[in-house]
Each structure stands twice: as C-alpha cells, then as structure tokens.
PDB file of N, CA and C in Angstrom:
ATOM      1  N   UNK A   1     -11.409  -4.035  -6.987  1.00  0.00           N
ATOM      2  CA  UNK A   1     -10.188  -3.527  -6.393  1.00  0.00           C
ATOM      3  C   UNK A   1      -9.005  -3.871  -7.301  1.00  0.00           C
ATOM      4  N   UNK A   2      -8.359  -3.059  -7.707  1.00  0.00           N
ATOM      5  CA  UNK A   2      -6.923  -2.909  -8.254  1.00  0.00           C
ATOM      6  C   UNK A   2      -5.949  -3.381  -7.669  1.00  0.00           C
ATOM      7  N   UNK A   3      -5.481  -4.517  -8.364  1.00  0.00           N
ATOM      8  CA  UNK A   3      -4.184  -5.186  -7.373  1.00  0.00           C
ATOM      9  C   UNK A   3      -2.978  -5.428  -8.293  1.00  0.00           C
ATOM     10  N   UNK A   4      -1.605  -5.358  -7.427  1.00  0.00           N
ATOM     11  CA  UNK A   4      -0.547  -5.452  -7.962  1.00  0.00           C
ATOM     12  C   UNK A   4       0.189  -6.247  -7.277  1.00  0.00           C
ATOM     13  N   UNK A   5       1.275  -7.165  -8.205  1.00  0.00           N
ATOM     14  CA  UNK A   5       1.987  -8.322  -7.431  1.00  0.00           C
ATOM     15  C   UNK A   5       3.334  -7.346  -7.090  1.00  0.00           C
ATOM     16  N   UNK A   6       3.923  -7.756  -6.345  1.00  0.00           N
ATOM     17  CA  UNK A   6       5.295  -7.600  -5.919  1.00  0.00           C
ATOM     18  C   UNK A   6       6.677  -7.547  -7.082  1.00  0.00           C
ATOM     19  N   UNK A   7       6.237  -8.189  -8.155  1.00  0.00           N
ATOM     20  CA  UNK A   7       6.832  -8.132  -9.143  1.00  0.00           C
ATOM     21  C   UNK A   7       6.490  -7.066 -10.511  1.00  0.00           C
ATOM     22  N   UNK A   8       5.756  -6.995 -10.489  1.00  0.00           N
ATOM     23  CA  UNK A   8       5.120  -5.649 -10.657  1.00  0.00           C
ATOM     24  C   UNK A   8       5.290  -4.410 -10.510  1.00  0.00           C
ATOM     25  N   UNK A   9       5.398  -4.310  -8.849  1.00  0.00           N
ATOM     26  CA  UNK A   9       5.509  -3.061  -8.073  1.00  0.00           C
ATOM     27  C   UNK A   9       7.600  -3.059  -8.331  1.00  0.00           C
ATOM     28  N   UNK A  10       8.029  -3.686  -8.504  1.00  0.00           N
ATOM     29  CA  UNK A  10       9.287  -3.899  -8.632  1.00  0.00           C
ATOM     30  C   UNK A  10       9.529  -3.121 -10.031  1.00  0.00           C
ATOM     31  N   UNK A  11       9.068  -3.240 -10.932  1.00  0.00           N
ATOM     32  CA  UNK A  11       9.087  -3.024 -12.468  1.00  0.00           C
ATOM     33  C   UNK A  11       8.783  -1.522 -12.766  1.00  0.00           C
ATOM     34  N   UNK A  12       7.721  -1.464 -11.509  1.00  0.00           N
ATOM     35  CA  UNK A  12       7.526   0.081 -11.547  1.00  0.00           C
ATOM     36  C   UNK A  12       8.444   1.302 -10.894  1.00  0.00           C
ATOM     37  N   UNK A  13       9.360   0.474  -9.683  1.00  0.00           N
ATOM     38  CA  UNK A  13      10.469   0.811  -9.289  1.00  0.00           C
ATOM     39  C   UNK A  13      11.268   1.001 -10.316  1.00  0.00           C
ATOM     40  N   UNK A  14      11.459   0.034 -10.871  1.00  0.00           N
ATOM     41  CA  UNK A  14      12.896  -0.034 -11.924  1.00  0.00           C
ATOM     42  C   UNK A  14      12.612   1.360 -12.904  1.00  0.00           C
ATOM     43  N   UNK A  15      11.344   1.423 -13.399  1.00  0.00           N
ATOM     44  CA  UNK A  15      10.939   2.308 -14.556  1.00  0.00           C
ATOM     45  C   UNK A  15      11.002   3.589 -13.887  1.00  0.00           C
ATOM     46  N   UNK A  16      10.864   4.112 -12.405  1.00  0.00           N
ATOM     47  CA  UNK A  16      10.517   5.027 -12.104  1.00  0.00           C
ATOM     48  C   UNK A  16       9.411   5.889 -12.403  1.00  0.00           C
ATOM     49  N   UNK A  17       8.476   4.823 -12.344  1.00  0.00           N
ATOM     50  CA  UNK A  17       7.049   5.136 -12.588  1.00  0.00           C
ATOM     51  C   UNK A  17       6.673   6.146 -10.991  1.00  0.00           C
ATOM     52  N   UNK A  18       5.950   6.911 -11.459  1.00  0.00           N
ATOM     53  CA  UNK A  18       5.474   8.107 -10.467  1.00  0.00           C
ATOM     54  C   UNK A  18       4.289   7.436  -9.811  1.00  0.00           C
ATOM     55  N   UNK A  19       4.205   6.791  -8.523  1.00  0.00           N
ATOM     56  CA  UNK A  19       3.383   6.232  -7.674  1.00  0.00           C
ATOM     57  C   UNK A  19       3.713   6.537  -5.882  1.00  0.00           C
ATOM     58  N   UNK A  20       2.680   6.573  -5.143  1.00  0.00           N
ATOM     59  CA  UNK A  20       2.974   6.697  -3.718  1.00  0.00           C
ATOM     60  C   UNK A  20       2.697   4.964  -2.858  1.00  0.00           C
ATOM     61  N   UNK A  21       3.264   5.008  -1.906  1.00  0.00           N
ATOM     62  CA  UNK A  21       3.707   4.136  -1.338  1.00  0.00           C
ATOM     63  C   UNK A  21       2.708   4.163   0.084  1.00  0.00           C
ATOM     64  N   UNK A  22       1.608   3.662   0.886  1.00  0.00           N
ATOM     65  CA  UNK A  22       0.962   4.120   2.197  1.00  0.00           C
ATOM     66  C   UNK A  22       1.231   2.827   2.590  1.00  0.00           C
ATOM     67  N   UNK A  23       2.016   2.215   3.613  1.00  0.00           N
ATOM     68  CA  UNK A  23       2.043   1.507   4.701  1.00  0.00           C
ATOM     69  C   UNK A  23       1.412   1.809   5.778  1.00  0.00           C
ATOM     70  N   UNK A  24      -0.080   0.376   5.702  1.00  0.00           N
ATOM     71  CA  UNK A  24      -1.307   0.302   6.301  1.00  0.00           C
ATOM     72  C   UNK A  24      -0.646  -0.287   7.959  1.00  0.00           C
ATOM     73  N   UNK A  25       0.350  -0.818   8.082  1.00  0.00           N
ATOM     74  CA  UNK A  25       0.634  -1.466   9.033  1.00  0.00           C
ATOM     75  C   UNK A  25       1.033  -0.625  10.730  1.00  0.00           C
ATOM     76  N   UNK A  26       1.010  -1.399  11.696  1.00  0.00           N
ATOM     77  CA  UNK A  26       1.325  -0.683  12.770  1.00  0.00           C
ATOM     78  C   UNK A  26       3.302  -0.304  12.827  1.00  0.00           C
ATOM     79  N   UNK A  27       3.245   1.192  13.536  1.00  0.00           N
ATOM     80  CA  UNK A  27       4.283   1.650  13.512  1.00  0.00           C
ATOM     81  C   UNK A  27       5.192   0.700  13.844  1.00  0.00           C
ATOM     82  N   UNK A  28       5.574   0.127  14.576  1.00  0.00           N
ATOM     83  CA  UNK A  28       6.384  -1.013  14.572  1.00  0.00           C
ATOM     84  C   UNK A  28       6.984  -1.978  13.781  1.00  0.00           C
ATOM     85  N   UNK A  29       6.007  -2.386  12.825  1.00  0.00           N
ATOM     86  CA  UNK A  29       5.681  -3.565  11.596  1.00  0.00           C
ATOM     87  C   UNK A  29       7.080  -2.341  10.264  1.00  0.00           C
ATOM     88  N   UNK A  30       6.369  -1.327  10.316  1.00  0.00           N
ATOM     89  CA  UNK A  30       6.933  -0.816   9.348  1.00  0.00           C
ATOM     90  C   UNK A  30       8.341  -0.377   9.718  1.00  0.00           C
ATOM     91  N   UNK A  31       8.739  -0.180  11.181  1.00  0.00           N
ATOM     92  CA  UNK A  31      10.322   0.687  11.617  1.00  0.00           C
ATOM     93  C   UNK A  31      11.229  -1.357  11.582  1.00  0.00           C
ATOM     94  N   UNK A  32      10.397  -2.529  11.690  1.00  0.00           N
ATOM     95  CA  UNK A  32      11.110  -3.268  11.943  1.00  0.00           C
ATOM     96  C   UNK A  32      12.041  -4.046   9.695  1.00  0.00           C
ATOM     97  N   UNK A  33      10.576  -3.471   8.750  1.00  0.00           N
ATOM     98  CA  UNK A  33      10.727  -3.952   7.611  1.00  0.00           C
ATOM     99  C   UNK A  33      10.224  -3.279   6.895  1.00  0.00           C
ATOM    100  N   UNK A  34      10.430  -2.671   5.820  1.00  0.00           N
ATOM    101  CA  UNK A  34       9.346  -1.728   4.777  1.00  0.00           C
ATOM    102  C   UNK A  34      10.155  -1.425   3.632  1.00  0.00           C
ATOM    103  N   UNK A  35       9.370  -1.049   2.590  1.00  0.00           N
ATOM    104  CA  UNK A  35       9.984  -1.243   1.437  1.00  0.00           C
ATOM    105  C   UNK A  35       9.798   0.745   1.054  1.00  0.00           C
ATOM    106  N   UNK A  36       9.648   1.716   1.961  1.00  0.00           N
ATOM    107  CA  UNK A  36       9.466   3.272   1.861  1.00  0.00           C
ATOM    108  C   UNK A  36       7.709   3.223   2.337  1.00  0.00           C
ATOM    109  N   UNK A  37       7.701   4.691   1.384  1.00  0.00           N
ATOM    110  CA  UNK A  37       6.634   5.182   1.445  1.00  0.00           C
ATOM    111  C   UNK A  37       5.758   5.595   3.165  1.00  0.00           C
ATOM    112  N   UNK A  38       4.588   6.418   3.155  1.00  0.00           N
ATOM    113  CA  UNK A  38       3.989   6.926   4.260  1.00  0.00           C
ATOM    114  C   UNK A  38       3.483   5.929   4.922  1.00  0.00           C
ATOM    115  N   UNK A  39       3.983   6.079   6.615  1.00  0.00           N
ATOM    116  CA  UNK A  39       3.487   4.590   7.417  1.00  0.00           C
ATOM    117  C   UNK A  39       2.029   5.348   8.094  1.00  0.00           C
ATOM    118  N   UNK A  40       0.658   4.950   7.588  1.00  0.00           N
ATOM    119  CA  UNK A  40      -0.419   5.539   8.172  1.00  0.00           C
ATOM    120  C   UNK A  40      -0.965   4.025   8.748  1.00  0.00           C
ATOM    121  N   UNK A  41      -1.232   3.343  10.431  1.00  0.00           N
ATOM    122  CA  UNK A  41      -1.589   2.535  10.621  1.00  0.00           C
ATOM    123  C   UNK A  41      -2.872   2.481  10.233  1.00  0.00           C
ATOM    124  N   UNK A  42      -3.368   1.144  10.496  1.00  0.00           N
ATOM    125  CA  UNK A  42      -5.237   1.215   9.842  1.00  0.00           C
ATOM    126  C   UNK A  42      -6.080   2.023  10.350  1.00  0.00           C
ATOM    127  N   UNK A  43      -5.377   2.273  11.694  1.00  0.00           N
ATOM    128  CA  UNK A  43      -6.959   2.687  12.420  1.00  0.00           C
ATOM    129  C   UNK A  43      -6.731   4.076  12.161  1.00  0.00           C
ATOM    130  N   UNK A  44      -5.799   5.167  12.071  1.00  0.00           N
ATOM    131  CA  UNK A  44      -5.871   6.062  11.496  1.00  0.00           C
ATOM    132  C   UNK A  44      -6.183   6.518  10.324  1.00  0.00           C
ATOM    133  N   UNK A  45      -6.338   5.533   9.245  1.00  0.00           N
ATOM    134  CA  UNK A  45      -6.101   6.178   7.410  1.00  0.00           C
ATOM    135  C   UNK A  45      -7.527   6.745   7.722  1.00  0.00           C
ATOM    136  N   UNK A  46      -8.695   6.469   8.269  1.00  0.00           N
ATOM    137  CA  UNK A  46     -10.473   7.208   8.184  1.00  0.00           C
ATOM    138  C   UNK A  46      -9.972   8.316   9.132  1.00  0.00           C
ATOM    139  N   UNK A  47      -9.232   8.625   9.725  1.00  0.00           N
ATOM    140  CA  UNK A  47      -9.133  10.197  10.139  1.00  0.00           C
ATOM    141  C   UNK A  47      -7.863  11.413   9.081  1.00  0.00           C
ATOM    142  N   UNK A  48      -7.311  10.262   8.468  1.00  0.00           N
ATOM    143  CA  UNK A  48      -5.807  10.877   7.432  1.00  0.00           C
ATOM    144  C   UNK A  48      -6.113  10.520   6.178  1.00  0.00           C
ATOM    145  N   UNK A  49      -7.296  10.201   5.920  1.00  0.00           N
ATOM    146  CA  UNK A  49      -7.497   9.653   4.414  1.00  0.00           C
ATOM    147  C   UNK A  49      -7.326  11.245   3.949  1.00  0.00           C
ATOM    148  N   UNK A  50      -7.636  12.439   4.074  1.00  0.00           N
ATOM    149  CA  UNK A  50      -7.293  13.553   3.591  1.00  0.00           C
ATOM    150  C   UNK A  50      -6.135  13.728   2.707  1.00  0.00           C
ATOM    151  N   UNK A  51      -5.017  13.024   3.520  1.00  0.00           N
ATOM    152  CA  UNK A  51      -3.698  13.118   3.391  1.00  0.00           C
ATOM    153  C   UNK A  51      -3.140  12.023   2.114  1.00  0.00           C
ATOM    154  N   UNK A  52      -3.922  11.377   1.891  1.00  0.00           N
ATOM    155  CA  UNK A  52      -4.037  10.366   0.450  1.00  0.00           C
ATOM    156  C   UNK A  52      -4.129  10.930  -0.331  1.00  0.00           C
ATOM    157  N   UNK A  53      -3.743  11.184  -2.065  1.00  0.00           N
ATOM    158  CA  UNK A  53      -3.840  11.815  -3.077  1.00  0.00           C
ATOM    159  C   UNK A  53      -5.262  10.822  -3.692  1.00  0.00           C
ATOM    160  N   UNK A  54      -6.142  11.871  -3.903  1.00  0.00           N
ATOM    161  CA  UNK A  54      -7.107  10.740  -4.652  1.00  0.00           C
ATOM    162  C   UNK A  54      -6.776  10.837  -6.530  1.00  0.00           C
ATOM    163  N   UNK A  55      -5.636  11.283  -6.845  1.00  0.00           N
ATOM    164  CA  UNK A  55      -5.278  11.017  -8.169  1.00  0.00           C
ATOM    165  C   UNK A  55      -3.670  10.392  -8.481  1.00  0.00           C
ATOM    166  N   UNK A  56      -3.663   9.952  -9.277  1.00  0.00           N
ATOM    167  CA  UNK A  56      -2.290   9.235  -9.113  1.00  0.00           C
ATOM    168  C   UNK A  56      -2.264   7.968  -9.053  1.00  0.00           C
ATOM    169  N   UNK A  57      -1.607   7.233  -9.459  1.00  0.00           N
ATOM    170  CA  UNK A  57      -1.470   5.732  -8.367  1.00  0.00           C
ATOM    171  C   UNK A  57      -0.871   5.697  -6.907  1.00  0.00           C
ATOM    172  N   UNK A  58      -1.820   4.995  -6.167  1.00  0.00           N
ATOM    173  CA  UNK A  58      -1.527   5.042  -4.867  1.00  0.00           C
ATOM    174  C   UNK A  58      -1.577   2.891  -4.545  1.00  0.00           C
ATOM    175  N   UNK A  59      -0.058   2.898  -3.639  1.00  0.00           N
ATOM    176  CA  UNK A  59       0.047   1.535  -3.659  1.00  0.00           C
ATOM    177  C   UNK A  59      -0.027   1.214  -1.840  1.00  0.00           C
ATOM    178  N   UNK A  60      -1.050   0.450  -1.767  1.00  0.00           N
ATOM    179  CA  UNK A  60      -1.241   0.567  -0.036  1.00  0.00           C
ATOM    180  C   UNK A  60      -0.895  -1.225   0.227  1.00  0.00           C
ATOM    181  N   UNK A  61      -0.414  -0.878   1.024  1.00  0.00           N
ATOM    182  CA  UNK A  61       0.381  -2.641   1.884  1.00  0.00           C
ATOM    183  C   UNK A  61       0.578  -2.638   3.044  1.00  0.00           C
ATOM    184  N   UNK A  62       0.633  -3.940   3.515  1.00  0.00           N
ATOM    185  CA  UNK A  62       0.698  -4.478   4.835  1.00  0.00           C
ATOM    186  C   UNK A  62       1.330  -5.897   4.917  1.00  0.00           C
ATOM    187  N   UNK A  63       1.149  -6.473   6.250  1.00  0.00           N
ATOM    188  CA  UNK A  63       2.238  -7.567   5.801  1.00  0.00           C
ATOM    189  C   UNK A  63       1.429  -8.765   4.836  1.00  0.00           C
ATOM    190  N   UNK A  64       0.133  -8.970   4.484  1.00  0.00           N
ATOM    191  CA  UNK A  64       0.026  -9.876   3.950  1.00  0.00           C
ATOM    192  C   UNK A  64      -1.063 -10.074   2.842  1.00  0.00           C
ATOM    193  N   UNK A  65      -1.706  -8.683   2.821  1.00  0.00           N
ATOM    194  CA  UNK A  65      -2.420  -7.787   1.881  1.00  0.00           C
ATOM    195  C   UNK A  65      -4.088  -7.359   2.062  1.00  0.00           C
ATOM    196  N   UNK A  66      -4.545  -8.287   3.493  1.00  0.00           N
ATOM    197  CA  UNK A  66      -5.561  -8.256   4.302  1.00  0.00           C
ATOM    198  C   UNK A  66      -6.062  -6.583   4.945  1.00  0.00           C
ATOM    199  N   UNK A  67      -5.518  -6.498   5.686  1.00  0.00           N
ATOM    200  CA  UNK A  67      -5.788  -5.115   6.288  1.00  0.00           C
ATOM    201  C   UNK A  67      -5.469  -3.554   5.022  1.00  0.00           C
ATOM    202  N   UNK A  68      -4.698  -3.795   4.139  1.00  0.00           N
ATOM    203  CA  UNK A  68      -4.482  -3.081   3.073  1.00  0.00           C
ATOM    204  C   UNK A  68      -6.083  -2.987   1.938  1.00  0.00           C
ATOM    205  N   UNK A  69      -6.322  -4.336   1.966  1.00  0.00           N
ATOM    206  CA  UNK A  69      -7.628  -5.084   1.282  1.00  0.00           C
ATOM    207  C   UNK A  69      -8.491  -3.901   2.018  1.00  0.00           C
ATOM    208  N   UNK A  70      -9.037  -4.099   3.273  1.00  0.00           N
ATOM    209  CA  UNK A  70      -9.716  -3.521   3.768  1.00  0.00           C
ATOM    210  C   UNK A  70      -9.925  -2.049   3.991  1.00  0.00           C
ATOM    211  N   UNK A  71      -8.665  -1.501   4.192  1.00  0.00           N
ATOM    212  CA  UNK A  71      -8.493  -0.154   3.934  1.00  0.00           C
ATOM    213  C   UNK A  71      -9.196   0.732   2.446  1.00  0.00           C
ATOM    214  N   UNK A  72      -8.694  -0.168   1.208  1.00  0.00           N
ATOM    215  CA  UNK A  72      -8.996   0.182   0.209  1.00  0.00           C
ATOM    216  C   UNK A  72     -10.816  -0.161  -0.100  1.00  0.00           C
ATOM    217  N   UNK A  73     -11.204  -0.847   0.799  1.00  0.00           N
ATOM    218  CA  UNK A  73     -12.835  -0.949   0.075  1.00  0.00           C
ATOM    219  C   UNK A  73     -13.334   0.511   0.820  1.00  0.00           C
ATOM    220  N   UNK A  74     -12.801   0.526   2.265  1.00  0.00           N
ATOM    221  CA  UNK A  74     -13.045   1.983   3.036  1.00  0.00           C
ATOM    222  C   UNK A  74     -13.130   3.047   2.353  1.00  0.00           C
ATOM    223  N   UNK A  75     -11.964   3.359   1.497  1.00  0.00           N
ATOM    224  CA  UNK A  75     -11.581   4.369   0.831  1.00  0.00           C
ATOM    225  C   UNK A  75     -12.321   4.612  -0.749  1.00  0.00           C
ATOM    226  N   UNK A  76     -12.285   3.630  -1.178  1.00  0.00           N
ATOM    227  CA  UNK A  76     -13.287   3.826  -1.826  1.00  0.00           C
ATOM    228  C   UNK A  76     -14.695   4.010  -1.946  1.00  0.00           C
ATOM    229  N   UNK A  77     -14.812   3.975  -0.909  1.00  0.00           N
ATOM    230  CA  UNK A  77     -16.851   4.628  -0.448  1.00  0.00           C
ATOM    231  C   UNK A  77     -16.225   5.696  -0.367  1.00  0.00           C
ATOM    232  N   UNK A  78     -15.712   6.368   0.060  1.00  0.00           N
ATOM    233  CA  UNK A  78     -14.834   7.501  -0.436  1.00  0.00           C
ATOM    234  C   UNK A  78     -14.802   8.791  -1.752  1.00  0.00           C
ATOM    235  N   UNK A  79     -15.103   7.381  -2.520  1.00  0.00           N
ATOM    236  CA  UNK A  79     -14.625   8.403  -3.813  1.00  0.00           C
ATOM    237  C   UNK A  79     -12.929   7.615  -4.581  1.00  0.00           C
ATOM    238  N   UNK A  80     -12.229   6.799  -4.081  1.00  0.00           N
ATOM    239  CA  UNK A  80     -10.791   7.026  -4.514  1.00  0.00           C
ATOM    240  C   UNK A  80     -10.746   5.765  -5.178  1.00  0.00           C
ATOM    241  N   UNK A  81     -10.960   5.710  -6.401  1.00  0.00           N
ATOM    242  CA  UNK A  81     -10.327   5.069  -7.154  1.00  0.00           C
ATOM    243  C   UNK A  81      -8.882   4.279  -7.734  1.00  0.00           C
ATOM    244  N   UNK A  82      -8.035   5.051  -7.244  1.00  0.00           N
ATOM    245  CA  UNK A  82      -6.765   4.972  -8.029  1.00  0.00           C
ATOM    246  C   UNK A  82      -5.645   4.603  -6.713  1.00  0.00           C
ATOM    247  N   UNK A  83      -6.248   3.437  -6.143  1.00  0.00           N
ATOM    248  CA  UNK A  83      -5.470   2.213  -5.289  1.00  0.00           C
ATOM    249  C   UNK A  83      -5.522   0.571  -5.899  1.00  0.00           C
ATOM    250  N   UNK A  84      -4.187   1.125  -5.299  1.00  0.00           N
ATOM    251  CA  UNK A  84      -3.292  -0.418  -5.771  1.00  0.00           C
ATOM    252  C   UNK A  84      -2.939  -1.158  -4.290  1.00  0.00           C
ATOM    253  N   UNK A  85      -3.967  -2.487  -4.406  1.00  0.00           N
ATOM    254  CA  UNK A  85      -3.530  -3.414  -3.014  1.00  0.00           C
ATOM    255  C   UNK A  85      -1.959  -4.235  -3.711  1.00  0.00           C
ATOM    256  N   UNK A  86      -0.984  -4.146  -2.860  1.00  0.00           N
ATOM    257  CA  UNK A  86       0.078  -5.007  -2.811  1.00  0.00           C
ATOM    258  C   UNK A  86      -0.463  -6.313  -2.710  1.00  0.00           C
ATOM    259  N   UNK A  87      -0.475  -7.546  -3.582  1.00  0.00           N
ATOM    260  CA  UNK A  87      -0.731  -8.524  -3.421  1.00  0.00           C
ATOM    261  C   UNK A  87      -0.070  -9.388  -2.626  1.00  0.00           C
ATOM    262  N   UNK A  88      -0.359 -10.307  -1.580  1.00  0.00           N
ATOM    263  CA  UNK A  88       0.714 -10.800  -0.603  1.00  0.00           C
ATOM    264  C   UNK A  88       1.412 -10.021   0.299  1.00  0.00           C
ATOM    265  N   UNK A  89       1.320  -8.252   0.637  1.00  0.00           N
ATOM    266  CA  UNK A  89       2.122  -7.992   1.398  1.00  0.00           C
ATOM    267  C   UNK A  89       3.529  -8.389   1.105  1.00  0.00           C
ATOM    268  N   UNK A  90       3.733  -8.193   2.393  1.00  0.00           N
ATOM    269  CA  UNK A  90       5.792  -7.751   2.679  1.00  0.00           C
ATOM    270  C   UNK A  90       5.775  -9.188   2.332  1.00  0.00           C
ATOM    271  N   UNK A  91       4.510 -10.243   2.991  1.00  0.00           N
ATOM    272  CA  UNK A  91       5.536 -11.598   2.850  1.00  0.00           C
ATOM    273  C   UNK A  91       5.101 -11.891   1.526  1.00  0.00           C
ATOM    274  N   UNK A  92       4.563 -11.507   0.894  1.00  0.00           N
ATOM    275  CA  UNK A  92       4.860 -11.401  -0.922  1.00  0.00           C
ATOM    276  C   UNK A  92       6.374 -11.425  -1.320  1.00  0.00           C
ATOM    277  N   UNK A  93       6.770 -10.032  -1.058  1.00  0.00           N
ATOM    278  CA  UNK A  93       7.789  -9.380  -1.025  1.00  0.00           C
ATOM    279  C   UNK A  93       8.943  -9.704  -0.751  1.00  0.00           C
ATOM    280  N   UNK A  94       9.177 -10.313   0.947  1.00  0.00           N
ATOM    281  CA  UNK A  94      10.161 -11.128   1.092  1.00  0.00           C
ATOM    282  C   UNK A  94      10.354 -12.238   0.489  1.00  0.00           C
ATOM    283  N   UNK A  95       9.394 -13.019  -0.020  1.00  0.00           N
ATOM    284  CA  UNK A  95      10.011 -13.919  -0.549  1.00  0.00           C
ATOM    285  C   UNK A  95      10.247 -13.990  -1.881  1.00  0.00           C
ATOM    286  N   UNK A  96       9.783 -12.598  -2.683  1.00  0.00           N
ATOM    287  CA  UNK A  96      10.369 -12.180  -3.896  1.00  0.00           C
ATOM    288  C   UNK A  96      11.821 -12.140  -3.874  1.00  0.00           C
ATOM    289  N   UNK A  97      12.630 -11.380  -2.714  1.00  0.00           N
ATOM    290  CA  UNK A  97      13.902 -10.924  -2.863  1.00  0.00           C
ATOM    291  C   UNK A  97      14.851 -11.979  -2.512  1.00  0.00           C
ATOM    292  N   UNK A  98      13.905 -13.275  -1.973  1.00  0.00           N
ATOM    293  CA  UNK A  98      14.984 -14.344  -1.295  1.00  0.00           C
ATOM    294  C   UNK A  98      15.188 -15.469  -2.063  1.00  0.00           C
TER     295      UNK A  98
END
C-alpha cells in the first residue's frame, strides 16, 4: 500500500500536483473538519467504488488512517492501484498545522 505523510500531501498542494481527495469518514466527521475532496463514508465506497478514478493519484483519509487503510486493501482486490493512504489521518494533519 502506497502511503503519504501529511507533509507530503501539503507539497503536493503547494505544487498543484493533479490528485483527488476521497474522505473515507462518516458524513459528520467530514462537515465538522476536512481538508476538501469527495466525502464517500466506508460503508458506501464497495457500492461507489465506480465513482473512484482507477488512474491518477487518488489520496483516501480518515481521521487516523485506519479505516482509509482498509478501504484501500478493498479496493485493490479491485484492480486500483493508484491509492495514496494519508498517513495519520486528520490527526496527522492537525497537528501538522498547529
């Protein structure tokens, strides 16, 4: 599995590197904190995995990089290669910016 730190994913911001954003988390998690990108909760992405680009970089997160983890081994029985787990989640994240 392909993983990226928070500092990282920052760099790729800055560069405007062409990547998508899937927030694994429940609707809530994401309307209360999120950094963009499509909010697909877990238990939906095996009925919306359609809706995933399987080319590209694709960067999937949650709050702590667990359920994102899991999503991505799913998806890759799949076929999809070209995921990026957020390492640490948001609380990666938050405590990058603080």
């Amino acid at each position: 599995m392909k993983k990226i730190t928070p500092e990282e994913l920052k760099e790729w911001q800055k560069k405007d590197k062409s990547f998508i954003l899937i927030d694994v988390r429940e609707t809530w998690e994401h309307t209360a904190f999120n950094i963009g990108g499509r909010n697909i909760p877990v238990g939906e992405v095996m009925l919306l995995r359609h809706e995933i680009p399987q080319t590209g970089d694709v960067v999937v997160y949650c709050e702590k990089g667990i359920r994102s983890s899991i999503v991505i081994q799913r998806l890759e029985g799949f076929g999809y290669h070209n995921l990026y787990n957020l390492t640490g989640g948001m609380t990666a994240w938050r405590a990058m910016i603080n």
